[in-house]
N, C-alpha and C. Protein backbone atom coordinates (compact mmCIF):
# COMPACT_ATOMS: atom_id res chain seq x y z
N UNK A 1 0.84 -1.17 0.00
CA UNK A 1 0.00 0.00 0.00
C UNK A 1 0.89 1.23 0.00
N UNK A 2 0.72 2.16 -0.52
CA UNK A 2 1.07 3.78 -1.06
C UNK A 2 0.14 4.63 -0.72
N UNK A 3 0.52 5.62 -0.60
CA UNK A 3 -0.64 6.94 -0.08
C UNK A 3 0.22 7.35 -1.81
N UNK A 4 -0.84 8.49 -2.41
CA UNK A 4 -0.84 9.11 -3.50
C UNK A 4 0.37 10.28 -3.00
N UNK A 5 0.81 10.96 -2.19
CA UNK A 5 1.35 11.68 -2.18
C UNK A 5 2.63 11.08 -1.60
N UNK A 6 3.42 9.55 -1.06
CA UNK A 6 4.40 9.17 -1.40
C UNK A 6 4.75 8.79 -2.36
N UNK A 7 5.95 10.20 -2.79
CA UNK A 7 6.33 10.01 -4.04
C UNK A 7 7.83 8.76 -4.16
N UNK A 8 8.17 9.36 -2.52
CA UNK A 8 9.58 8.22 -2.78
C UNK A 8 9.08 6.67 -2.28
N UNK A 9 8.17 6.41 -2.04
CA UNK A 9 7.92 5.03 -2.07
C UNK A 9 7.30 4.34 -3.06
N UNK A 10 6.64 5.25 -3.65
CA UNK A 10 5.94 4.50 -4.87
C UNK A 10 7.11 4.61 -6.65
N UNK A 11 8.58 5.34 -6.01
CA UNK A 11 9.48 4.61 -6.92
C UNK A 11 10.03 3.40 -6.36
N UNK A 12 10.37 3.64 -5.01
CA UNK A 12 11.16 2.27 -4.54
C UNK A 12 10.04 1.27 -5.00
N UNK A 13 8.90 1.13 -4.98
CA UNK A 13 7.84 -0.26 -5.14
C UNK A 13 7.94 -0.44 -6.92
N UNK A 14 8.24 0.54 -7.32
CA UNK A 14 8.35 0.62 -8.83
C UNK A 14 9.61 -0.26 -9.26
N UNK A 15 10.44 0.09 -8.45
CA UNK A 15 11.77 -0.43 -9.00
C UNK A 15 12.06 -1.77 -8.30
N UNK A 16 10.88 -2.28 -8.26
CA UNK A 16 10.85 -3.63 -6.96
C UNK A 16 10.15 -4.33 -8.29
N UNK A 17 9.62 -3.97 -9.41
CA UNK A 17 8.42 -4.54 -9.90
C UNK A 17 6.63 -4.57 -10.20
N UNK A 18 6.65 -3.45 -9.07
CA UNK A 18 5.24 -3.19 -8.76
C UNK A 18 4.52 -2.71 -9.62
N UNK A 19 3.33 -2.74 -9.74
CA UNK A 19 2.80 -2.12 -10.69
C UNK A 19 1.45 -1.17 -10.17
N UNK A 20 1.06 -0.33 -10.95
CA UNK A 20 0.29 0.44 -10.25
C UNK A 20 -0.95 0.13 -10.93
N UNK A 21 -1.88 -0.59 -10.44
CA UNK A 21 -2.85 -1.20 -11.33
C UNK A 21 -4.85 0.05 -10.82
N UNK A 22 -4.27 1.23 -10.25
CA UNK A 22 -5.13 2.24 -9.62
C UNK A 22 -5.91 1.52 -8.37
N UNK A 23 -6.96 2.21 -7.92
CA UNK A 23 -7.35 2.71 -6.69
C UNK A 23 -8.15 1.03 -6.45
N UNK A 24 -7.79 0.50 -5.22
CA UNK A 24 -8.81 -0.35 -5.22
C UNK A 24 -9.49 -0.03 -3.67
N UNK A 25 -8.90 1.31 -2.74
CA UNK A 25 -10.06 1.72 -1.78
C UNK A 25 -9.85 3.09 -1.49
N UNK A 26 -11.30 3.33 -0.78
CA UNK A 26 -11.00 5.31 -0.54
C UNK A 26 -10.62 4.91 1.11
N UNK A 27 -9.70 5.75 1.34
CA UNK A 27 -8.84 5.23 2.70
C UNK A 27 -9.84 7.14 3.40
N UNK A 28 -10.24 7.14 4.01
CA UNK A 28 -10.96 8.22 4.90
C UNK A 28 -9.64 8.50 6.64
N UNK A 29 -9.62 9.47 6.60
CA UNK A 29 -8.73 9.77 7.54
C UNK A 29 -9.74 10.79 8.42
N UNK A 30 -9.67 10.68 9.93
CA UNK A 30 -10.72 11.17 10.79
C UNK A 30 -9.44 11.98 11.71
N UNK A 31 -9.10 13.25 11.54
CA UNK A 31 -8.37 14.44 12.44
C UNK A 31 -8.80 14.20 13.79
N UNK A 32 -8.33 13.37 14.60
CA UNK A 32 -9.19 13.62 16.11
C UNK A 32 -8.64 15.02 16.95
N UNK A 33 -7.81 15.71 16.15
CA UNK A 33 -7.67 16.81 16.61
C UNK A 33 -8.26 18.12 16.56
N UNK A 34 -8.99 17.65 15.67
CA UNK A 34 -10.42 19.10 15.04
C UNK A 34 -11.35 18.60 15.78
N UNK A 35 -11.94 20.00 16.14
CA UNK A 35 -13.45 20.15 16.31
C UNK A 35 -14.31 20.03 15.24
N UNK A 36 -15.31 19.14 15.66
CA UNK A 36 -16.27 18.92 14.53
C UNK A 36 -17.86 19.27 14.85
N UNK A 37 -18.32 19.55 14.21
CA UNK A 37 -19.75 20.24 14.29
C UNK A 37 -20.47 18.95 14.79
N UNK A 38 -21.71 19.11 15.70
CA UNK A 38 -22.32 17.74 16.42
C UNK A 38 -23.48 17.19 15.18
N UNK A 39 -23.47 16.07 14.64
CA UNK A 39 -24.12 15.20 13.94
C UNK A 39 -25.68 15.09 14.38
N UNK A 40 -26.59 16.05 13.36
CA UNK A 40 -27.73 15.53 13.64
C UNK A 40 -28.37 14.65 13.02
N UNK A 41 -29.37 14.08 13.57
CA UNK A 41 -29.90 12.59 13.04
C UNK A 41 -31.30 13.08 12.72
N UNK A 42 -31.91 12.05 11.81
CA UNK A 42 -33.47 12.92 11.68
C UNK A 42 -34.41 12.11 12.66
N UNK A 43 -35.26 12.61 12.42
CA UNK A 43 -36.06 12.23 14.13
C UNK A 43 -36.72 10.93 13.56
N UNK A 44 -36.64 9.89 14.29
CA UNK A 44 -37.23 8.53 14.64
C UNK A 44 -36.23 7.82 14.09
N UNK A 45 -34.88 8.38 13.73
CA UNK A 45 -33.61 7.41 13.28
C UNK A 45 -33.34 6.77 14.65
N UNK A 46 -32.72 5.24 14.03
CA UNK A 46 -32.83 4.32 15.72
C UNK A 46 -31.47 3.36 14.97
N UNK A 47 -30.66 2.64 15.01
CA UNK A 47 -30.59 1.42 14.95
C UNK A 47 -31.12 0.26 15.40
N UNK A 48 -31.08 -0.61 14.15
CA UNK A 48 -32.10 -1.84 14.61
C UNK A 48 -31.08 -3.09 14.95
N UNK A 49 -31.29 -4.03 15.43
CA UNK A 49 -30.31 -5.57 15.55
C UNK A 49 -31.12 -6.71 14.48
N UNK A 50 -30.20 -7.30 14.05
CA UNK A 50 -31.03 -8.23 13.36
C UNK A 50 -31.79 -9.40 14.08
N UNK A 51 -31.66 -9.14 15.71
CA UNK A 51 -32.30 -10.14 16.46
C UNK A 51 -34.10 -9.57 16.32
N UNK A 52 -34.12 -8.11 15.85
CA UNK A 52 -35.43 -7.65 16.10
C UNK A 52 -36.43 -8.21 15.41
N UNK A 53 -37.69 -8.20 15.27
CA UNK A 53 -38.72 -8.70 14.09
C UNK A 53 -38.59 -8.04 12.69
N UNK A 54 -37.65 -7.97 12.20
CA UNK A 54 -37.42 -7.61 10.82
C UNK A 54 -37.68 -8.12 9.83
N UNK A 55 -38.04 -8.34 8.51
CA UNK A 55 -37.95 -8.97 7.29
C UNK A 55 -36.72 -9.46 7.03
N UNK A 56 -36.06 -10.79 7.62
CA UNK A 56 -34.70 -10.66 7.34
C UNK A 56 -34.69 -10.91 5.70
N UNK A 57 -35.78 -12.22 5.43
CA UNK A 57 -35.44 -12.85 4.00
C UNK A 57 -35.08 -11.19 2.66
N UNK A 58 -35.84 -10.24 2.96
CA UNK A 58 -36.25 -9.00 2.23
C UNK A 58 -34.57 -7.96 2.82
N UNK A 59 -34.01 -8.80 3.78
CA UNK A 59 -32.61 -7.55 3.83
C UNK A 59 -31.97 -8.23 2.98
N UNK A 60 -31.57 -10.03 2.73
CA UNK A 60 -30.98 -10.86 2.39
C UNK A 60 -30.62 -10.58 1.49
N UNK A 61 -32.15 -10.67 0.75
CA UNK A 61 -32.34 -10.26 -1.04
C UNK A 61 -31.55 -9.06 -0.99
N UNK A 62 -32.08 -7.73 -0.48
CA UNK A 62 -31.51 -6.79 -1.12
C UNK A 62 -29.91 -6.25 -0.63
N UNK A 63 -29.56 -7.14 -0.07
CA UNK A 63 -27.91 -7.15 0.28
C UNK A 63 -27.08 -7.78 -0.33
N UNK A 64 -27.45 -8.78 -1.08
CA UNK A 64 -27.53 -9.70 -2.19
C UNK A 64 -27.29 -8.75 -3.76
N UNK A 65 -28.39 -8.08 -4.28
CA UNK A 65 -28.92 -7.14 -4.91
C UNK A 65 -28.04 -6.44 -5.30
N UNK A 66 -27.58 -5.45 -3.48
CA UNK A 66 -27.09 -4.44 -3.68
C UNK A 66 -25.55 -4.63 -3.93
N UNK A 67 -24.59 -5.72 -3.06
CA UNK A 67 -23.62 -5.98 -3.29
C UNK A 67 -22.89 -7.16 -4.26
N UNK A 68 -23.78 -7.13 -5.22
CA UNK A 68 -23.70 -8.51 -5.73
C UNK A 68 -23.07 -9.98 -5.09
N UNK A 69 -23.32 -9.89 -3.74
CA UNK A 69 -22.76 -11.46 -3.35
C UNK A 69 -24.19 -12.45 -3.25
N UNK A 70 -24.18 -13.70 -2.60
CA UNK A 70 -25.27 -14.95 -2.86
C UNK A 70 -25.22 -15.08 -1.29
N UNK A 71 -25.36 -14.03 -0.39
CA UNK A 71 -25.46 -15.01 1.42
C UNK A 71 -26.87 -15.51 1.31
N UNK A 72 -27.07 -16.65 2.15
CA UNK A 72 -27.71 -17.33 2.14
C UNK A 72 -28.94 -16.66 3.11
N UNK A 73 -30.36 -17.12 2.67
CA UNK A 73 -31.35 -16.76 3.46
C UNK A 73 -31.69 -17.58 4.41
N UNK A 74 -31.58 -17.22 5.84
CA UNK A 74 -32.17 -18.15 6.45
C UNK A 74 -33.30 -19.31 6.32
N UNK A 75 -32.67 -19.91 6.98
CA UNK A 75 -34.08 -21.00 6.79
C UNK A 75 -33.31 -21.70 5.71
N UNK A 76 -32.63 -21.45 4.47
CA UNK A 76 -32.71 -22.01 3.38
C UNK A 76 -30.90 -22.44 3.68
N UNK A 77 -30.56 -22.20 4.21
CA UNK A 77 -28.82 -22.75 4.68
C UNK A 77 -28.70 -24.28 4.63
């Protein structure tokens, strides 16, 4: 791994063989030294557990859907 703005490591990895084949994640960096404005939430936002009465088969699908993987639906394992 390289940060975009090491310039002298991403010759040494160059001259190792490496290849730079682009971005495969956005790396997010959190300043815990700034003040940050307080996060509002909109009203009746909650987290839920999947122990709750949810539709799990209907998250399955659309987690499935959304990330193109195949996890299995309960019940059907």
């Amino acid at each position: 791994m390289v940060h975009d703005w090491d310039i002298g490591r991403q010759a040494l990895l160059r001259g190792k063989g490496y290849q730079n084949l682009g971005t495969i994640e956005d790396v997010r960096i959190y300043d815990l030294t700034r003040d940050y404005p307080a996060v509002g939430l909109p009203p009746g936002f909650r987290f839920a557990s999947m122990t709750e009465d949810i539709p799990h088969q209907e998250r399955v699908e659309l987690e499935n859907s959304v990330w193109g993987t195949s996890l299995p639906i309960w019940g059907r394992c």
